[in-house]
N, C-alpha and C. Protein backbone atom coordinates (compact mmCIF):
# COMPACT_ATOMS: atom_id res chain seq x y z
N UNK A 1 6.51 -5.04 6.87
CA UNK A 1 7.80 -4.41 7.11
C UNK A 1 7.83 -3.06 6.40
N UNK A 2 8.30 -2.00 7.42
CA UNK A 2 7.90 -0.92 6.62
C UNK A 2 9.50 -0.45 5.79
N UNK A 3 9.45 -0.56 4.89
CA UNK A 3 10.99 -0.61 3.88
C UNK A 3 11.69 1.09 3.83
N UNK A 4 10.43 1.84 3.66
CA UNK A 4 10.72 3.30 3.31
C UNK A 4 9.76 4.08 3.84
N UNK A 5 10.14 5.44 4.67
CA UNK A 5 9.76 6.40 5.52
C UNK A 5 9.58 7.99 4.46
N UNK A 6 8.66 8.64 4.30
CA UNK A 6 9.03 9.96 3.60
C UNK A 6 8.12 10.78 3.53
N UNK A 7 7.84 11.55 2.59
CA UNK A 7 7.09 12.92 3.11
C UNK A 7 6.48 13.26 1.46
N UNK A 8 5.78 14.08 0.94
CA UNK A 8 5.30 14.52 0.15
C UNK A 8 5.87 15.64 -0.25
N UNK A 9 6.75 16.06 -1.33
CA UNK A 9 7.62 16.92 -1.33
C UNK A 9 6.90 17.85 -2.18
N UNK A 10 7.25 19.40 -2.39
CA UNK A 10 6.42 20.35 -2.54
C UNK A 10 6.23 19.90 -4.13
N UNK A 11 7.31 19.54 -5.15
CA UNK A 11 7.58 19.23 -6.20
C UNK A 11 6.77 18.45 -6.78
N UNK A 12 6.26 17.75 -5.55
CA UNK A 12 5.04 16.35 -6.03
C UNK A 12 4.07 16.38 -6.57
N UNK A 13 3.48 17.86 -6.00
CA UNK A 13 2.27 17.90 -6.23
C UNK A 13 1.73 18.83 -6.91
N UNK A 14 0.74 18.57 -7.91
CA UNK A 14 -0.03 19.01 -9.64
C UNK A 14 -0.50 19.95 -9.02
N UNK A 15 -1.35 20.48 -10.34
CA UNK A 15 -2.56 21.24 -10.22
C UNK A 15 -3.15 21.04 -9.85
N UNK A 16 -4.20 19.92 -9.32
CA UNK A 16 -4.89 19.50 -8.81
C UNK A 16 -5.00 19.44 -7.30
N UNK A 17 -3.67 19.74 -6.91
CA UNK A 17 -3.72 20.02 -5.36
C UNK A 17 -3.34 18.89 -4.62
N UNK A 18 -2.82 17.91 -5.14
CA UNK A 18 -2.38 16.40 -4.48
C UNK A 18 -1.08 15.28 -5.39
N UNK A 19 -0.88 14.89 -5.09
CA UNK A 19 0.40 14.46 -5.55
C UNK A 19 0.20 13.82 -6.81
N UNK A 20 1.16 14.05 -7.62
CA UNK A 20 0.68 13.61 -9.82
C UNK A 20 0.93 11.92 -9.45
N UNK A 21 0.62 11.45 -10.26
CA UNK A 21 0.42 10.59 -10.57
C UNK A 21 2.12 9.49 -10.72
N UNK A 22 3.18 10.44 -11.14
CA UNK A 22 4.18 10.04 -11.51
C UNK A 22 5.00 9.36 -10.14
N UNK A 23 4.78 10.63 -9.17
CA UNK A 23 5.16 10.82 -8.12
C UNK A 23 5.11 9.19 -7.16
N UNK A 24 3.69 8.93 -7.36
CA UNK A 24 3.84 7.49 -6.51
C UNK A 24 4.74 6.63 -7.27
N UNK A 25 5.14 6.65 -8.77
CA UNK A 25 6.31 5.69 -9.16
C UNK A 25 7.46 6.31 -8.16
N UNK A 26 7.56 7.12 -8.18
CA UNK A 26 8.61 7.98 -7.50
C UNK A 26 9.10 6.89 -6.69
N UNK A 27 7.64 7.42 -5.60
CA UNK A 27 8.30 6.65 -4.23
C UNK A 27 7.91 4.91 -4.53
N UNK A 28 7.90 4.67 -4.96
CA UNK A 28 7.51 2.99 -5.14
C UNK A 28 9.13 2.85 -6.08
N UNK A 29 10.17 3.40 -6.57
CA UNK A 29 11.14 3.41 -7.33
C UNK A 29 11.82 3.29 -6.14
N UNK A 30 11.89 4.59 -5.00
CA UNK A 30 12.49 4.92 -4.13
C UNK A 30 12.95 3.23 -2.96
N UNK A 31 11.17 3.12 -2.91
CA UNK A 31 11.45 1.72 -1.96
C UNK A 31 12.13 0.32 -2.60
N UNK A 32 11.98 0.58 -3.85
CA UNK A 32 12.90 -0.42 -4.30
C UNK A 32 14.34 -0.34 -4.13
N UNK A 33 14.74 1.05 -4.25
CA UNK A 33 16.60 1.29 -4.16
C UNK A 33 15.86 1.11 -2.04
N UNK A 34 15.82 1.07 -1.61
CA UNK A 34 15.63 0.89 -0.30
C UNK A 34 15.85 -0.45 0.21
N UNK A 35 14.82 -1.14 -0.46
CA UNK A 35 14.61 -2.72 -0.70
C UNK A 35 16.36 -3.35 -0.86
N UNK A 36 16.94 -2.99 -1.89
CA UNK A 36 18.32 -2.99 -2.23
C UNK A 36 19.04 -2.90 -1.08
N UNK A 37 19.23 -1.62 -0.78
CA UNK A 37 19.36 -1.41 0.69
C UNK A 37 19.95 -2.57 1.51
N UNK A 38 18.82 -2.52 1.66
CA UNK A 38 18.21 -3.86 2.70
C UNK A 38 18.93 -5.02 2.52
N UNK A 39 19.09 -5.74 1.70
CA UNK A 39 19.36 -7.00 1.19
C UNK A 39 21.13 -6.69 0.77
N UNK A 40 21.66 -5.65 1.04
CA UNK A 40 23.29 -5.75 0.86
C UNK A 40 23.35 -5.25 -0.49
N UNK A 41 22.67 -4.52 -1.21
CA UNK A 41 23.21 -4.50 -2.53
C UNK A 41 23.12 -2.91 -2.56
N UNK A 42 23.31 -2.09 -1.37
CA UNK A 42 23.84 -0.56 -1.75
C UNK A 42 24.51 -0.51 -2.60
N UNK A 43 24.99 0.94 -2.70
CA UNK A 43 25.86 1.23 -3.80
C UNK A 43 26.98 0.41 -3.58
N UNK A 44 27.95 0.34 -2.17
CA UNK A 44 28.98 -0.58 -1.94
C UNK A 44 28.55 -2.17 -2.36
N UNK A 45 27.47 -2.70 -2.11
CA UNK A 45 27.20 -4.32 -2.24
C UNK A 45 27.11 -4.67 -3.70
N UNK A 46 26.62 -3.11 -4.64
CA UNK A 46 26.31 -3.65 -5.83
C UNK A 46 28.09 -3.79 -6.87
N UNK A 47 28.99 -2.91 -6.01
CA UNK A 47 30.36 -2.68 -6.74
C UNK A 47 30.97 -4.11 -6.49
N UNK A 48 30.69 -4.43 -5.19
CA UNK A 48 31.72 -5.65 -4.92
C UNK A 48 31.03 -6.81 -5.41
N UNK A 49 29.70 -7.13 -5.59
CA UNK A 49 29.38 -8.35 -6.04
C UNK A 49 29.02 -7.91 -8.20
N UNK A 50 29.24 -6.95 -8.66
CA UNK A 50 28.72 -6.87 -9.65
C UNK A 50 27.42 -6.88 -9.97
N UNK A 51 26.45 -6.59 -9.18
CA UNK A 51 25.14 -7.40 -9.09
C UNK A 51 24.10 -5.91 -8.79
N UNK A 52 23.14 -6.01 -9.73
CA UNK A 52 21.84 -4.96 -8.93
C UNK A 52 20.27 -5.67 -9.96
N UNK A 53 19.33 -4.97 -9.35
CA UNK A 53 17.71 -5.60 -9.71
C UNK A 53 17.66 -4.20 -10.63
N UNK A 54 17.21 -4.87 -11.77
CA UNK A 54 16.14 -4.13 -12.61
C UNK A 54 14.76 -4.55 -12.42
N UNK A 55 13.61 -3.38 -12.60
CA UNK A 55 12.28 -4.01 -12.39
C UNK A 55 11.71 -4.08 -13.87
N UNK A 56 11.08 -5.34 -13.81
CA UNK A 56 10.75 -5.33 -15.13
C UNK A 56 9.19 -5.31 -15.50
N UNK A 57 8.32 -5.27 -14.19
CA UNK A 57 7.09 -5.00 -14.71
C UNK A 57 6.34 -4.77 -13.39
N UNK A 58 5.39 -3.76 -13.38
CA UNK A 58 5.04 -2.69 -12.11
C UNK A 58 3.56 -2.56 -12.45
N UNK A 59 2.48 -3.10 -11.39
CA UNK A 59 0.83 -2.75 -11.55
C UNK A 59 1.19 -2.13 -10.48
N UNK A 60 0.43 -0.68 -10.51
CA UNK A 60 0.08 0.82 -9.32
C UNK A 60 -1.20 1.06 -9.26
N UNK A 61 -1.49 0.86 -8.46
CA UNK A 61 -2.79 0.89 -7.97
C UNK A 61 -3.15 2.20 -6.72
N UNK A 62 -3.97 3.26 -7.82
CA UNK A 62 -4.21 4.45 -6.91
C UNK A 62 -5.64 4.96 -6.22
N UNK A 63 -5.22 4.39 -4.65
CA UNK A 63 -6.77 4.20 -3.99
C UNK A 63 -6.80 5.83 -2.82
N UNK A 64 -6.00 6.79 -2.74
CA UNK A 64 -6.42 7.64 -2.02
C UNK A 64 -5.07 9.34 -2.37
N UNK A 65 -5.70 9.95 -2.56
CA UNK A 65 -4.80 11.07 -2.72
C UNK A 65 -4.03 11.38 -1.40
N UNK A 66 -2.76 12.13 -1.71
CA UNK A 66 -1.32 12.61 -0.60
C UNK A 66 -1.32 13.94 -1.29
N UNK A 67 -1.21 14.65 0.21
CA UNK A 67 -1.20 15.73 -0.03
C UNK A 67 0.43 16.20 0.59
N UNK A 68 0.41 17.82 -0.02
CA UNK A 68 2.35 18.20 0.28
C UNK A 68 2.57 18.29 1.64
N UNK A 69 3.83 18.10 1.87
CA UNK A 69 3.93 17.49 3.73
C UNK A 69 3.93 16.19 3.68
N UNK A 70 2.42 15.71 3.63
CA UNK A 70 2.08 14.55 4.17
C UNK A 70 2.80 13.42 4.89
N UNK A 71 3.02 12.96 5.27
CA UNK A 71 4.24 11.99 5.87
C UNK A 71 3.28 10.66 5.20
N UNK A 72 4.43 9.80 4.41
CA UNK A 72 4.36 8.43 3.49
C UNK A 72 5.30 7.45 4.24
N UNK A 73 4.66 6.36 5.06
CA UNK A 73 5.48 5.38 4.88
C UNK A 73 5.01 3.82 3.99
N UNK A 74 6.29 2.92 3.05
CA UNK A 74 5.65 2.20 2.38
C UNK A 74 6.18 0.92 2.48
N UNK A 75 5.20 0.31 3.12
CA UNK A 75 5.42 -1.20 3.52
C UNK A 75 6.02 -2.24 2.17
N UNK A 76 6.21 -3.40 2.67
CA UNK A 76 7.07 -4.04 1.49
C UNK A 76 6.43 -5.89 2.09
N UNK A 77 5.94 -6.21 1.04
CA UNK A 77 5.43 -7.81 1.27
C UNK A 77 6.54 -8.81 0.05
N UNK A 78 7.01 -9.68 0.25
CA UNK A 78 7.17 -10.71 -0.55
C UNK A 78 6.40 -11.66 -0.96
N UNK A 79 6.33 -11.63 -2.22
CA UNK A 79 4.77 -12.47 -2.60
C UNK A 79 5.64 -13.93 -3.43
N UNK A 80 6.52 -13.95 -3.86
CA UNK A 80 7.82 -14.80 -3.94
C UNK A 80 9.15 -14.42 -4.96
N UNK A 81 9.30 -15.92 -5.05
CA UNK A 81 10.95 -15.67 -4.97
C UNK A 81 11.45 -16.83 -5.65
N UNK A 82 12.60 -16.77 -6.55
CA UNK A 82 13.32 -17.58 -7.77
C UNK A 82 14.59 -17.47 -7.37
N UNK A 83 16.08 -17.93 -7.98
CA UNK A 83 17.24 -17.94 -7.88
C UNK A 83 17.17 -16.45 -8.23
N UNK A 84 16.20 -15.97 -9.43
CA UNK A 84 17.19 -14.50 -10.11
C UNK A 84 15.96 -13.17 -9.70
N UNK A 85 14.52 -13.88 -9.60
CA UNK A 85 13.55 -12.76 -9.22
C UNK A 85 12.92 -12.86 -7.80
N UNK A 86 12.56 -11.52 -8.02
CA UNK A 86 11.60 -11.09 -6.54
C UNK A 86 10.31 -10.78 -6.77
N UNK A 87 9.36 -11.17 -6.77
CA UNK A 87 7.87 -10.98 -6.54
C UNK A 87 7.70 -10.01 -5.19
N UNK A 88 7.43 -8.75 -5.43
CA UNK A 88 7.37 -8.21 -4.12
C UNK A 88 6.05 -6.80 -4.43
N UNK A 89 5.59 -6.99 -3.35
CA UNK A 89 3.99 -6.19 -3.13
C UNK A 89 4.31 -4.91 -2.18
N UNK A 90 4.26 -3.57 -3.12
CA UNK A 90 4.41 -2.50 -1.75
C UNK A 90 2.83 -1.44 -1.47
N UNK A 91 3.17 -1.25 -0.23
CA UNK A 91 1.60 -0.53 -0.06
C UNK A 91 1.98 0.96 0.29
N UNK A 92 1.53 2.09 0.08
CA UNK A 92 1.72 3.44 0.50
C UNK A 92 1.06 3.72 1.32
N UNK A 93 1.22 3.65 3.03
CA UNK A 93 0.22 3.94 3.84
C UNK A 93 0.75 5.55 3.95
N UNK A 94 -0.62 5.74 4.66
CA UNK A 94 -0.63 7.42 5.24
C UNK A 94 -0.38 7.66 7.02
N UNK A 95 0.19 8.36 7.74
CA UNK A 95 -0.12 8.28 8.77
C UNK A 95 -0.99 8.10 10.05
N UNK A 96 -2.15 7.38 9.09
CA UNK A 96 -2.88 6.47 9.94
C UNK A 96 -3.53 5.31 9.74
N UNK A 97 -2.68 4.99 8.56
CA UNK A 97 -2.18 3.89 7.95
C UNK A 97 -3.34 3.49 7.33
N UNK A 98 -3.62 4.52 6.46
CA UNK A 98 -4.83 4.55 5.27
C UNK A 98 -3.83 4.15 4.16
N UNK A 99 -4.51 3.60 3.37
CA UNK A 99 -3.82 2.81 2.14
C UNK A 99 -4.22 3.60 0.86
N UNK A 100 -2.94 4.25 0.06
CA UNK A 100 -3.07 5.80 -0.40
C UNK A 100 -2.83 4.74 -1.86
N UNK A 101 -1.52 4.05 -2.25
CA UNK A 101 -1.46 3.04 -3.42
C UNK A 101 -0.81 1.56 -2.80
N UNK A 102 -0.86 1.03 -3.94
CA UNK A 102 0.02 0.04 -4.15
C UNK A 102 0.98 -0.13 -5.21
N UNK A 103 1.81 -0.92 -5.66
CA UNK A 103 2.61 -1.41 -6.42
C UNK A 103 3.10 -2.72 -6.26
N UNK A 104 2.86 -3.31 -7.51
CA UNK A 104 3.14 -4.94 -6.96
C UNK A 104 4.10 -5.10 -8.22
N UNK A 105 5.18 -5.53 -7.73
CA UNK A 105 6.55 -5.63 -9.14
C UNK A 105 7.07 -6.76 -8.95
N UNK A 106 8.03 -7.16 -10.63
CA UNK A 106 8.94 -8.19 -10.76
C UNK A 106 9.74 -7.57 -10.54
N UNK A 107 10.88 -7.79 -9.67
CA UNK A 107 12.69 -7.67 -9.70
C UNK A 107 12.77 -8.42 -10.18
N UNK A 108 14.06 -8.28 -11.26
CA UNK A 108 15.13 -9.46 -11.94
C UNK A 108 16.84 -8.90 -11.54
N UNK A 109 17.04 -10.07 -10.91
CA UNK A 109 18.52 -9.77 -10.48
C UNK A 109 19.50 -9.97 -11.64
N UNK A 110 20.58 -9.30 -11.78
CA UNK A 110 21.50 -8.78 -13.08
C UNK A 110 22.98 -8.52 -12.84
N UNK A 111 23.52 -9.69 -13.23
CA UNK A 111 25.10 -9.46 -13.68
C UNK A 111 25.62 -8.26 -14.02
N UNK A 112 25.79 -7.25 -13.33
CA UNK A 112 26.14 -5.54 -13.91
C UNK A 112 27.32 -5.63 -15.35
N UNK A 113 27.93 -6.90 -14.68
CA UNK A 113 29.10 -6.52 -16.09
C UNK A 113 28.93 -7.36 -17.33
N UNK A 114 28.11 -8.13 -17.21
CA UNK A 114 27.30 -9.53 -18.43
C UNK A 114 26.42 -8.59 -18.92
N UNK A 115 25.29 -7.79 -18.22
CA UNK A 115 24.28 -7.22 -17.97
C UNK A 115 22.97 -8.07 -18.93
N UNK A 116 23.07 -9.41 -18.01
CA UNK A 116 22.52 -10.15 -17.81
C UNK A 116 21.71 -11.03 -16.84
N UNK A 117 20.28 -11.47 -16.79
CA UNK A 117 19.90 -12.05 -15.56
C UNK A 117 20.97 -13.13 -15.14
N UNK A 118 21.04 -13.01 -13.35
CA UNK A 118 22.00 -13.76 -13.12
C UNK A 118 21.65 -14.19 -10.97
N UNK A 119 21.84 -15.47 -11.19
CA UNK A 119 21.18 -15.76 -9.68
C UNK A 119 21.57 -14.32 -8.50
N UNK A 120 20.81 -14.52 -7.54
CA UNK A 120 21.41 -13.23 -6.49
C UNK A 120 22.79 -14.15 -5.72
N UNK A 121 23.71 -12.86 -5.42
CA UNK A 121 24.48 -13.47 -5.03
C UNK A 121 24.77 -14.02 -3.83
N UNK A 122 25.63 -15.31 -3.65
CA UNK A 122 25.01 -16.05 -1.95
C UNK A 122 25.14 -14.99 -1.19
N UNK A 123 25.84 -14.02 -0.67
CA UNK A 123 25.76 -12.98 0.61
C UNK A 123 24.41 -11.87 0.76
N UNK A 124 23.34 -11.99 -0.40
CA UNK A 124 22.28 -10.95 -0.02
C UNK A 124 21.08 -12.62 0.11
N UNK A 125 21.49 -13.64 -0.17
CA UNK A 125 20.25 -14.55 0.05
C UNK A 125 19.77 -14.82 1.64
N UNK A 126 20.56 -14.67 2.39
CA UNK A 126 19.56 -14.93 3.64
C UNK A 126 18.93 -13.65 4.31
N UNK A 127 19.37 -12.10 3.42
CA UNK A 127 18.68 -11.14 3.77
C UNK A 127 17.13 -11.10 3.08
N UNK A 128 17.33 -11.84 1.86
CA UNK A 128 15.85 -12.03 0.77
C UNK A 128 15.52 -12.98 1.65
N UNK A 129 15.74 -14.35 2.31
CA UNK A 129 15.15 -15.54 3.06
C UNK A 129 14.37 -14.09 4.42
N UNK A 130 14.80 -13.28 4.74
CA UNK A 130 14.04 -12.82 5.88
C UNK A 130 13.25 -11.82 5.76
N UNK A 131 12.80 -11.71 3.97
CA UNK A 131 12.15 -10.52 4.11
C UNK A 131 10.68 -10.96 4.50
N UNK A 132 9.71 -10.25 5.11
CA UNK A 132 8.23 -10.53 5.14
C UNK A 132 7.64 -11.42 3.84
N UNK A 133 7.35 -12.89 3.98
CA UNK A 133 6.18 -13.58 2.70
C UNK A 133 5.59 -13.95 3.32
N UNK A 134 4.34 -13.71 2.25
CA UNK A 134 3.18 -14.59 2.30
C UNK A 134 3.16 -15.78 1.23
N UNK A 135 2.56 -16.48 1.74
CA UNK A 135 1.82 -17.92 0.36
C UNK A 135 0.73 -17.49 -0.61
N UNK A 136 0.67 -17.72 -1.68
CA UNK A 136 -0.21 -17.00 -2.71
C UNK A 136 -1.66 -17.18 -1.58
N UNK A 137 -1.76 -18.09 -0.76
CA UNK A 137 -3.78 -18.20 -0.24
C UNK A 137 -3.68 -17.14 0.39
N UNK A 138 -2.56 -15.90 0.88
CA UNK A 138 -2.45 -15.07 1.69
C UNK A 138 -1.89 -13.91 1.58
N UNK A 139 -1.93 -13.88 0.07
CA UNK A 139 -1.86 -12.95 -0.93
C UNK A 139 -2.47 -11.32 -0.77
N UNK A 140 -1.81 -9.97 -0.42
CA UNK A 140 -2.92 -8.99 -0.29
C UNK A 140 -3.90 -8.96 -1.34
N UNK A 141 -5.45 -8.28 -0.97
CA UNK A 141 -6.60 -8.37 -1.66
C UNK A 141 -5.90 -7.82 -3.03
N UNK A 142 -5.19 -6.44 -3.28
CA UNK A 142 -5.15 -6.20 -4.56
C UNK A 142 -3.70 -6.57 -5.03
N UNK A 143 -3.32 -7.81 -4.64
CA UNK A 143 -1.53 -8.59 -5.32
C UNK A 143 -2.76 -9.63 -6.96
N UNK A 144 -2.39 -9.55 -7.86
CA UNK A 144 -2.31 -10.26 -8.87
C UNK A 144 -3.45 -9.68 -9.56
N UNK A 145 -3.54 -9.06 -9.64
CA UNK A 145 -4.90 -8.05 -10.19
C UNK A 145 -4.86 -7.98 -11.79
N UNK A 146 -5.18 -8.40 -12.20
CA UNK A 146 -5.16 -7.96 -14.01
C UNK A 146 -5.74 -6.34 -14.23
N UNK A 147 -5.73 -5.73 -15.12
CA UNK A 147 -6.30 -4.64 -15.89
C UNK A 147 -7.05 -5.02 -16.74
N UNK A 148 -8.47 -4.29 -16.77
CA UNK A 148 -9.53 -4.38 -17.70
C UNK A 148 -10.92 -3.98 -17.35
N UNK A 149 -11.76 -4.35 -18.38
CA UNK A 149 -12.85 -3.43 -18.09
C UNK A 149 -13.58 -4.61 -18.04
N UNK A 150 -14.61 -4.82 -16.65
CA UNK A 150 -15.28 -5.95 -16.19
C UNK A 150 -16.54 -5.64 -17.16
N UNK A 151 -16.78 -6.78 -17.69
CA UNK A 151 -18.31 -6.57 -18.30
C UNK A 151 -19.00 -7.69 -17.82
């Protein structure tokens, strides 16, 4: 499911001639307020239910440089799902759907006025029941990846 549509903005991109490094949090930040979106918790869904996702932990994985222009769209997998979190896997394809990064994050859903974890609320759950999952045996190749140096 492709969550978020966008472009490589002139701002993006280093010295180096291709987009910094920061930039893919950017848009991997971006598809999350998107993700939100999606599931009823815009700015209006998050006022009336009290409710929005903090992410609390993000592996980025950078397999191909974006250049300025470029047109980015970034798919969105559900890898699972709790009363209060989201396990969710995003990929940065390129317009020919070369695979530029990834980002694989925890959401934790949050009581805005407790500002505390707190179940999602019943009116965004059957938009989370329809997002794209897989079963961990069907897991993308780089979802659960540790960091380190193979010896």
């Amino acid at each position: 499911m492709v969550i978020l549509e966008s472009r490589v903005a002139p701002e993006w991109v280093d010295y180096n001639g291709h987009m910094n490094d920061a930039e893919y949090a950017r848009v991997f930040s971006l598809a999350v307020e998107a993700l939100m979106d999606h599931i009823g918790l815009d700015e209006a869904g998050r006022a009336r239910h009290g409710y929005t996702l903090y992410t609390l932990e993000t592996h980025l994985c950078y397999r191909r440089e974006a250049h300025e222009g470029q047109p980015l769209r970034v798919a969105l997998t559900l890898l699972d799902r709790d009363a209060k979190r989201l396990h969710v896997f995003f990929e940065l394809l390129d317009e020919e759907e070369s695979l530029l990064a990834t980002s694989e994050q925890m959401l934790m859903g949050i009581d805005s006025d407790a500002g505390r974890p707190a179940p999602f609320p019943a009116a965004v759950v059957p938009a989370i029941t329809e997002l794209p999952h897989v079963d961990r045996e069907a897991w993308p190749e780089l979802a659960g990846r540790t960091i380190g140096i193979r010896r």
